[in-house]
Protein backbone atom coordinates (compact mmCIF):
# COMPACT_ATOMS: atom_id res chain seq x y z
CA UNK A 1 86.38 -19.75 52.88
CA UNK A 2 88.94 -22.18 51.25
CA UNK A 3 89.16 -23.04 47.72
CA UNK A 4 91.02 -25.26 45.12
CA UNK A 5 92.66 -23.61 42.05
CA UNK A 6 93.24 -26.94 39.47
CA UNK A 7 94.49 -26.40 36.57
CA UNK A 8 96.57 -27.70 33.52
CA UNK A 9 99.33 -29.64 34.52
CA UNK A 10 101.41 -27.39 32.22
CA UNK A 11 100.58 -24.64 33.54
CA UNK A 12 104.24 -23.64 34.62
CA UNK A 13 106.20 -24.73 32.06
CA UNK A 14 103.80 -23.43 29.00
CA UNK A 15 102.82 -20.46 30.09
CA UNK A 16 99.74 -18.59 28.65
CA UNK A 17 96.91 -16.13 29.47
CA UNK A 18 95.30 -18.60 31.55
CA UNK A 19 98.52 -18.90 34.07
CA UNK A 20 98.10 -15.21 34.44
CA UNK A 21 94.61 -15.86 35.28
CA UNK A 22 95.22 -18.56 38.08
CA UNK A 23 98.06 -16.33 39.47
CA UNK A 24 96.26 -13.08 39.50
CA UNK A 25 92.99 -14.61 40.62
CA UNK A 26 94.40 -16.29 43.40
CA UNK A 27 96.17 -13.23 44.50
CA UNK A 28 93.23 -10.73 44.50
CA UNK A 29 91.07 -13.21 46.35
CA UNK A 30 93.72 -13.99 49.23
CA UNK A 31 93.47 -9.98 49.32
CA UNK A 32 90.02 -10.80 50.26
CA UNK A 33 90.41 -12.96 52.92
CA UNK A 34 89.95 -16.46 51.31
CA UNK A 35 92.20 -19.28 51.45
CA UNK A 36 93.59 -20.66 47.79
CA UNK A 37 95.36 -23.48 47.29
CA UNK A 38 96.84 -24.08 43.17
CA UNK A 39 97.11 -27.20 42.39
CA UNK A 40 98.09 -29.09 38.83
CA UNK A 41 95.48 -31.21 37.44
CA UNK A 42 98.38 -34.30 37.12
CA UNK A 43 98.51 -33.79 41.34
CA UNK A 44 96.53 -36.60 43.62
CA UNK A 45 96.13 -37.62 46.63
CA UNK A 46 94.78 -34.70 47.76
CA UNK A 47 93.05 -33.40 50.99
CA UNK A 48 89.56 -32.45 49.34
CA UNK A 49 87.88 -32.22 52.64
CA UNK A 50 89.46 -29.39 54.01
CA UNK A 51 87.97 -26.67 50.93
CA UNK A 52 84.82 -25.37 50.58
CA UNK A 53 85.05 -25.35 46.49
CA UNK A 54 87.07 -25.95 43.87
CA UNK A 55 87.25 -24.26 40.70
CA UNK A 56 88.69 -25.25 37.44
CA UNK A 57 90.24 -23.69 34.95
CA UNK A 58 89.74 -24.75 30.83
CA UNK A 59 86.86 -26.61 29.67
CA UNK A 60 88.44 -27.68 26.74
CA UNK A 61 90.57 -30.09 28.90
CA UNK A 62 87.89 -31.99 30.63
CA UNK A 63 90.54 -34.97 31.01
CA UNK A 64 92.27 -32.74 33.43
CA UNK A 65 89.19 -31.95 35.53
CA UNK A 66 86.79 -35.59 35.65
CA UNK A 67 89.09 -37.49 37.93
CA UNK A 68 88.85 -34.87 40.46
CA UNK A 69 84.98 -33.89 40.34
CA UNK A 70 84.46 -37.62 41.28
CA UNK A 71 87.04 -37.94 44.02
CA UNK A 72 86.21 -34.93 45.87
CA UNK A 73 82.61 -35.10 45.48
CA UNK A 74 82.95 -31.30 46.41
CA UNK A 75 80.64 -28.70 44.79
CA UNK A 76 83.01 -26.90 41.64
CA UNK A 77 82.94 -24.03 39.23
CA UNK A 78 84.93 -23.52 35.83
CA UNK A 79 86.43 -21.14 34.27
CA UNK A 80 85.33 -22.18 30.66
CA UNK A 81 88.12 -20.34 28.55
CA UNK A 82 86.25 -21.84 25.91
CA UNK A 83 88.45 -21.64 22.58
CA UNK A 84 87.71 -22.47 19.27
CA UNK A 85 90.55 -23.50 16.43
CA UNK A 86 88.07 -23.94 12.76
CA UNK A 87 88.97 -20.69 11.76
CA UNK A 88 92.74 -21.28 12.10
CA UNK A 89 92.63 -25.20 11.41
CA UNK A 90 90.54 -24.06 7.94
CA UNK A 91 92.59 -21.11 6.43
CA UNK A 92 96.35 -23.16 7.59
CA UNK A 93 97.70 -24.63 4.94
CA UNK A 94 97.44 -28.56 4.18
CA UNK A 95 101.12 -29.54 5.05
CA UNK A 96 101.18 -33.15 5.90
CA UNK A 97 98.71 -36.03 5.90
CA UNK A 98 97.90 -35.09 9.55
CA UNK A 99 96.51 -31.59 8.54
CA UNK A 100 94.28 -34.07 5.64
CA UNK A 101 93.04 -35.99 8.98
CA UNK A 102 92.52 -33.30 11.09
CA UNK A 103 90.56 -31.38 8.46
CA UNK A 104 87.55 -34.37 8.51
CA UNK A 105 87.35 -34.39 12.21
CA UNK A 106 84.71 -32.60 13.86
CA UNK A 107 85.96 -30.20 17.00
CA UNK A 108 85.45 -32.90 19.60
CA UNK A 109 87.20 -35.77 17.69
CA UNK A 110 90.22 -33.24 16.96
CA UNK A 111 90.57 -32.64 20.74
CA UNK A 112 90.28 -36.35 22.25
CA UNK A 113 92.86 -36.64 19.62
CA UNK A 114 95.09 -33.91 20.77
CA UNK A 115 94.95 -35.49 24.73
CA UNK A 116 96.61 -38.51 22.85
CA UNK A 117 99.05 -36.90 21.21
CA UNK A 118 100.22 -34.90 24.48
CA UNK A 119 100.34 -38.16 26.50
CA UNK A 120 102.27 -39.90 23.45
CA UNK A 121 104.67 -36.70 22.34
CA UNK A 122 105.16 -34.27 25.57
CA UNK A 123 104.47 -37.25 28.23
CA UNK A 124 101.48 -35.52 29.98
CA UNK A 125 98.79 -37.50 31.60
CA UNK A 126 95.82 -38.67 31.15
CA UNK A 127 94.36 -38.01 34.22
CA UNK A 128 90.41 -39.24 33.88
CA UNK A 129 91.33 -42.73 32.43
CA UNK A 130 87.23 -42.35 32.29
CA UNK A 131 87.50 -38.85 29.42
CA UNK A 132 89.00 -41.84 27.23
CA UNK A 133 85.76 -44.19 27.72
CA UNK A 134 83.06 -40.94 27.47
CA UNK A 135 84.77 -39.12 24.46
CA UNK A 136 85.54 -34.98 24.17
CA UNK A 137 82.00 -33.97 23.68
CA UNK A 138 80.08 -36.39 26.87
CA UNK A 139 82.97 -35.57 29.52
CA UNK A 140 82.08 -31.85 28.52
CA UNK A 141 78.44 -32.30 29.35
CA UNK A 142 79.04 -34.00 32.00
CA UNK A 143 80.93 -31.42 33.78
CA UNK A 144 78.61 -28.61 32.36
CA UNK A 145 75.53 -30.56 33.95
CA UNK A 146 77.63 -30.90 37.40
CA UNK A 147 79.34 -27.63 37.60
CA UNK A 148 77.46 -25.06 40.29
CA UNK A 149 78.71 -21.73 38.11
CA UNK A 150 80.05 -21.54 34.67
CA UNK A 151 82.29 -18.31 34.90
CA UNK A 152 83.22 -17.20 31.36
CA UNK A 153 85.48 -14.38 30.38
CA UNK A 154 82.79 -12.92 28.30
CA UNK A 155 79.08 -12.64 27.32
CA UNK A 156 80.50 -13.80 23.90
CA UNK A 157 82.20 -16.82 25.23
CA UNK A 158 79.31 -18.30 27.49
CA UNK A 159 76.89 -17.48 23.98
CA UNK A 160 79.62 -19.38 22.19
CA UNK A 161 79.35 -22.52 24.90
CA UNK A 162 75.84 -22.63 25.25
CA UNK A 163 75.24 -22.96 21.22
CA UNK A 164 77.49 -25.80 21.28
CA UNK A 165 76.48 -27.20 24.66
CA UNK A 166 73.18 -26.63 25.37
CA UNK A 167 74.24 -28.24 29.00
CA UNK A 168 75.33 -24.88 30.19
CA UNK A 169 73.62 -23.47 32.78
CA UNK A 170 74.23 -21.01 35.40
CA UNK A 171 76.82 -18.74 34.49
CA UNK A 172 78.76 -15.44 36.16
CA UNK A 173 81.32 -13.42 33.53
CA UNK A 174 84.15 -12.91 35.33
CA UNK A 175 86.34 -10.69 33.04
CA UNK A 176 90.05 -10.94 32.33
CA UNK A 177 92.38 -8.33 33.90
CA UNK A 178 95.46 -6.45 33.60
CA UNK A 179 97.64 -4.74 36.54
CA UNK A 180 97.15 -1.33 35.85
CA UNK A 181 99.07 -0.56 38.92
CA UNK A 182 102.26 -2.28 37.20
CA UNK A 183 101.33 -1.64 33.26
CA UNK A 184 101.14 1.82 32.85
CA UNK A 185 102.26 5.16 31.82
CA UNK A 186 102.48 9.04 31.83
CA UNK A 187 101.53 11.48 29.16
CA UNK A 188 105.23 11.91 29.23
CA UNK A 189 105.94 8.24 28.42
CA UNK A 190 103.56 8.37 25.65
CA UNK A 191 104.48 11.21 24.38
CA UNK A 192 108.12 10.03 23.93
CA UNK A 193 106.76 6.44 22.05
CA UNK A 194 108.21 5.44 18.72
CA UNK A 195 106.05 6.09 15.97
CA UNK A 196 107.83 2.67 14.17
CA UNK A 197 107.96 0.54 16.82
CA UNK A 198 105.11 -2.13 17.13
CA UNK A 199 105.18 -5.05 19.30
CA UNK A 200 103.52 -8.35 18.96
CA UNK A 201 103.66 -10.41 22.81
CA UNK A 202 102.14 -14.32 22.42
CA UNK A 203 103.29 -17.65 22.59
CA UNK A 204 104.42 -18.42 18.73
CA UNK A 205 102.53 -20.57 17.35
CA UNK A 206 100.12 -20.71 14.29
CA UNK A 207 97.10 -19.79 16.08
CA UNK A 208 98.60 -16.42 17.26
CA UNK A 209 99.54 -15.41 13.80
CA UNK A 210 102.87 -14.05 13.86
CA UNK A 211 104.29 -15.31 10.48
CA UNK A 212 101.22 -13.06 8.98
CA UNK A 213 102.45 -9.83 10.66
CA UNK A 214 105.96 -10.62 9.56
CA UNK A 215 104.57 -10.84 5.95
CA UNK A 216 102.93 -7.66 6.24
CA UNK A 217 105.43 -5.44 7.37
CA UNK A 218 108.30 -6.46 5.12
CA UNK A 219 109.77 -4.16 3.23
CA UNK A 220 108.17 -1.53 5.52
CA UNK A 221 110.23 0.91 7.92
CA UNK A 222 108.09 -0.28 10.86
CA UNK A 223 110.42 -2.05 13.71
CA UNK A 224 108.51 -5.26 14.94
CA UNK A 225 109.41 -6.98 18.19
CA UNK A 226 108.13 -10.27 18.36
CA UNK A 227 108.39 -11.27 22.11
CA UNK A 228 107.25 -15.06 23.33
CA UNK A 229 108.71 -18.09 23.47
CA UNK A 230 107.10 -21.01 20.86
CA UNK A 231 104.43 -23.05 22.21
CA UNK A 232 105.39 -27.16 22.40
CA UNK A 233 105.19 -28.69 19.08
CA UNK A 234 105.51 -25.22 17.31
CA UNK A 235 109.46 -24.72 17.01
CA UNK A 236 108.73 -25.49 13.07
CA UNK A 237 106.62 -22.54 13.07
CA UNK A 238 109.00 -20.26 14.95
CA UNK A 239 111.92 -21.28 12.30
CA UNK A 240 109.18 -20.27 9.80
CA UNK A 241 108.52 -17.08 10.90
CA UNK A 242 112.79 -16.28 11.75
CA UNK A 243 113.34 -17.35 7.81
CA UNK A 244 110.74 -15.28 6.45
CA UNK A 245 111.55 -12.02 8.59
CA UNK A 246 113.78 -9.04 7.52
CA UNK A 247 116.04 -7.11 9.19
CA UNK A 248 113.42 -5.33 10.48
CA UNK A 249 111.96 -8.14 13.04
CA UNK A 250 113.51 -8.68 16.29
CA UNK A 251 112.69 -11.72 18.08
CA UNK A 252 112.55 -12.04 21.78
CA UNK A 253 111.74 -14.89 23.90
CA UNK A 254 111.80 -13.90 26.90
CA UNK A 255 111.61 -10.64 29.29
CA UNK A 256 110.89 -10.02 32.47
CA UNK A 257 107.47 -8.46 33.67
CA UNK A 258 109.59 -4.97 34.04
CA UNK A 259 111.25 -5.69 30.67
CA UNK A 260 107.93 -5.84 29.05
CA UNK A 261 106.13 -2.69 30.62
CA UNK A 262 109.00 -0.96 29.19
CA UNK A 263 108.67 -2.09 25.53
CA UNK A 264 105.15 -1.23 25.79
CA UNK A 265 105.80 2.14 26.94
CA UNK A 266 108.25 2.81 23.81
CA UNK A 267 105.93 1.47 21.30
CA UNK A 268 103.42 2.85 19.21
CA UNK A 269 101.22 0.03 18.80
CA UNK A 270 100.85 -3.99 20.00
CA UNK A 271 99.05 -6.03 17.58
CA UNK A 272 97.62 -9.32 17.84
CA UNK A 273 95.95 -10.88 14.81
CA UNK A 274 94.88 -14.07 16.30
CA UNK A 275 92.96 -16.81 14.65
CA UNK A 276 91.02 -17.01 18.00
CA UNK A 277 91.29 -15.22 21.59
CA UNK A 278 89.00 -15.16 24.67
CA UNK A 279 90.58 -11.55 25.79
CA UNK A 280 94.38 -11.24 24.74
CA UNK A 281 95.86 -10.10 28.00
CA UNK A 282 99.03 -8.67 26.61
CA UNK A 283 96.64 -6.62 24.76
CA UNK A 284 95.03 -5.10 27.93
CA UNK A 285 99.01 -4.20 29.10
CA UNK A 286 99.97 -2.77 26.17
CA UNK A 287 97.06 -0.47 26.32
CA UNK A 288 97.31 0.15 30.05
CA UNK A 289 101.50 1.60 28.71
CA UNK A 290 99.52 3.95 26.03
CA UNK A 291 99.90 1.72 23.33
CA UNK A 292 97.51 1.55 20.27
CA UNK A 293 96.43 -1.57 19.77
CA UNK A 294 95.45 -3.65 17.06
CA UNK A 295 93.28 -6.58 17.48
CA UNK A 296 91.78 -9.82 16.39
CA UNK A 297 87.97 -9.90 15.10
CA UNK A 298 87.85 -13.36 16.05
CA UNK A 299 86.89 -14.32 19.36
CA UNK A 300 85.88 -11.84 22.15
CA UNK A 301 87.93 -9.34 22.10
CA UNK A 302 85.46 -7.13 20.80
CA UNK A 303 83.88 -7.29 24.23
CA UNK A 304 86.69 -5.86 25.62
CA UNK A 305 88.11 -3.07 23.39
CA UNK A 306 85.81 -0.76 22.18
CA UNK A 307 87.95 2.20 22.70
CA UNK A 308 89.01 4.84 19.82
CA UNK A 309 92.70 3.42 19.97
CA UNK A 310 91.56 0.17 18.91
CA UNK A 311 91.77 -1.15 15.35
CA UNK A 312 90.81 -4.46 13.75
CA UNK A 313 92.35 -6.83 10.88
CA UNK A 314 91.67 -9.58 9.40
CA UNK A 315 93.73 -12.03 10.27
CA UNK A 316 94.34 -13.87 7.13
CA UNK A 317 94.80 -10.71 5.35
CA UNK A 318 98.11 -9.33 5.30
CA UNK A 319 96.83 -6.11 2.98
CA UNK A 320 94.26 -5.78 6.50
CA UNK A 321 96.76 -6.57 9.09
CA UNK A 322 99.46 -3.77 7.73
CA UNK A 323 96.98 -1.01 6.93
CA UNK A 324 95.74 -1.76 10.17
CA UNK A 325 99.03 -0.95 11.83
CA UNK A 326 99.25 1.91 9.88
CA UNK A 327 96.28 3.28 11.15
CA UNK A 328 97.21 2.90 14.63
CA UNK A 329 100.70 4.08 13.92
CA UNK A 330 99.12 7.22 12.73
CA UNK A 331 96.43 7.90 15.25
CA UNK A 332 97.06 10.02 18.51
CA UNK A 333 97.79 8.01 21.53
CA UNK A 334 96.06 9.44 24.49
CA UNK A 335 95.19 8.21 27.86
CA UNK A 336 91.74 9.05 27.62
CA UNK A 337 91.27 7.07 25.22
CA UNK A 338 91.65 3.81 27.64
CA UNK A 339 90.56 5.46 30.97
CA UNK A 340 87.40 3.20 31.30
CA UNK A 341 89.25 -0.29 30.56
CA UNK A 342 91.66 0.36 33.51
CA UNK A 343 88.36 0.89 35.67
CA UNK A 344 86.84 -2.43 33.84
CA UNK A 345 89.44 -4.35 33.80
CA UNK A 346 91.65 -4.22 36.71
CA UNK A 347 92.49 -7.64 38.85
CA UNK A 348 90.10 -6.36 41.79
CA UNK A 349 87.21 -6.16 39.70
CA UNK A 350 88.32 -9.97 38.95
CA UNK A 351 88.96 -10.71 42.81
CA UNK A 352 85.50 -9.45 44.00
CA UNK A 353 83.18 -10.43 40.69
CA UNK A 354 84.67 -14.22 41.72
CA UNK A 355 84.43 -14.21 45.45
CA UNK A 356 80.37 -13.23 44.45
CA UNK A 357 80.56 -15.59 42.24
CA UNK A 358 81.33 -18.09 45.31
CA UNK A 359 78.99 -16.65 47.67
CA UNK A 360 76.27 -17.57 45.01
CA UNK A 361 77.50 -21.13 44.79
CA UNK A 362 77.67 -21.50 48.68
CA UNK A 363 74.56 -19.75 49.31
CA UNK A 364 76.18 -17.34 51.72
């Protein structure tokens, strides 16, 4: 079997949870004796004959997926990663007449208008000149209506599609994964962790929150490290977040994979308060290195952390997001208490549920 990885042309250079996704998935299903190919959605002139399938990556960027479905005329699932920014968009404060605009758009208009602004500000193309004839919303149906498999991260997220898009059909979860072979730890390694350390590992940018956590532990004796580098078009959010912290942030914004698994070894707890997340894979390390973790009730992560070390705030609550930390600070971190995510979500699990997931598709 042969199949095409597209994805955001981006994908490289703004690196995210869904690059780990591509790279990881690709990996465990080369494991398993198929042929993948990762291509950028900007690419063409491509060889289409020579794959069985291809599968796409981010249904929120249909631009990046049209031009292809009609050139290759090749049977396709998608990886929805279906995210949702009201929450965020509603509770950020009105700073310019754009936020005014942006507030009367629905979800749809705000998106067509964000492929705009990436072909105007950061150069990217357009690469269905057709998504800016159909609109956000009929490009989406169309490729919901064409697609052979949705595969969403969750139960929660395909729920979350279908309500808005009653197009969606057949559907596989394929769950996010950490390396548990890489990220993780010894009873030793916990047992050494800083009781005042607490890291928070995202892109900066409004949606993840940071500025919030920094807010909340001021004036506290808690040590935050506050590693990723800001998202495009976020630097004035980053130089937000550096002016408002104390002595007692560190900001890092970069570390190797190593690096990382280290930090999350030493610390007590990882939070991530997000507006909005589909899984929160640096979550899923940190917890696989012993960590306590503290989590967003937006989104899905409830679908994946149900375990006694995990602890939820509010994200526009910086009262919720600090006592929250100070729970987890405070509780025992065991490995027990994570045992049955390592089993759930490993990248094997991901490799075989997706390589089904074709079989189904192909009818083999």
């Amino acid at each position: 079997m042969k199949v095409l990885f597209i994805s955001r042309a981006t994908l490289y250079k703004v690196t995210g949870g869904d690059t780990i996704q591509v790279i990881k998935t690709a990996e465990e299903l080369r494991k398993l004796g198929v042929t993948v190919d990762i291509v950028l959605s900007d690419q063409k002139n491509i060889d289409y004959a020579q794959y069985d399938l291809l599968h796409f990556f981010n249904i929120i960027r249909p631009s990046d997926m049209l031009y292809h479905i009609q050139q290759s005329k090749k049977p396709f699932v998608v990886s929805s990663i279906y995210l949702l920014y009201e929450d965020f968009e509603k509770n950020a404060q009105i700073k310019s007449p754009k936020d005014v605009v942006m507030r009367l758009l629905n979800a749809s208009q705000k998106e067509y208008l964000k492929v705009i602004a990436r072909r105007i500000i950061n150069r990217e193309t357009i690469v269905s000149p057709r998504y800016l004839v159909w609109g956000h919303k009929k490009s989406i149906r169309y490729i919901l209506k064409h697609t052979a498999l949705l595969l969403p991260n969750s139960e929660n997220e395909y729920r979350r599609l279908k309500k808005d898009f009653p197009e969606a059909g057949g559907y596989a979860v394929i769950p996010n994964a950490a390396d548990p072979g890489f990220f993780n730890c010894t009873q030793e390694d916990i047992d050494r962790k800083d009781p005042k350390m607490v890291m928070c590992v995202a892109r900066i940018e409004g949606r993840k929150n940071q500025l919030n956590v920094i807010r909340a532990l001021k004036d506290t004796d808690f040590q935050l490290y506050i590693v990723g580098k800001a998202a495009p078009n976020h630097q004035k959010y980053l130089e937000q977040c550096r002016q408002e912290a104390g002595p007692n942030v560190h900001f890092m914004d970069f570390v190797d994979k190593t690096t990382l698994r280290d930090l999350f070894r030493k610390a007590k707890v990882h939070i991530l308060p997000s507006w909005f997340e589909t899984t929160g894979l640096s979550t899923l390390e940190a917890m696989f290195c012993g960590c306590n973790v503290v989590i967003t009730k937006y989104g899905d992560t409830l679908d994946y952390f149900k375990s006694r070390n995990t602890f939820v705030c509010e994200p526009d609550d910086a009262r919720s997001i600090k006592d929250s930390i100070t729970q987890a600070a405070a509780f025992p971190n065991k490995m027990e208490y994570f045992e049955q995510e390592i089993k759930d979500y490993c990248w094997m699990n991901t490799g075989i549920q997706t390589l089904n997931a074709y079989k189904k598709t192909l009818g083999i």
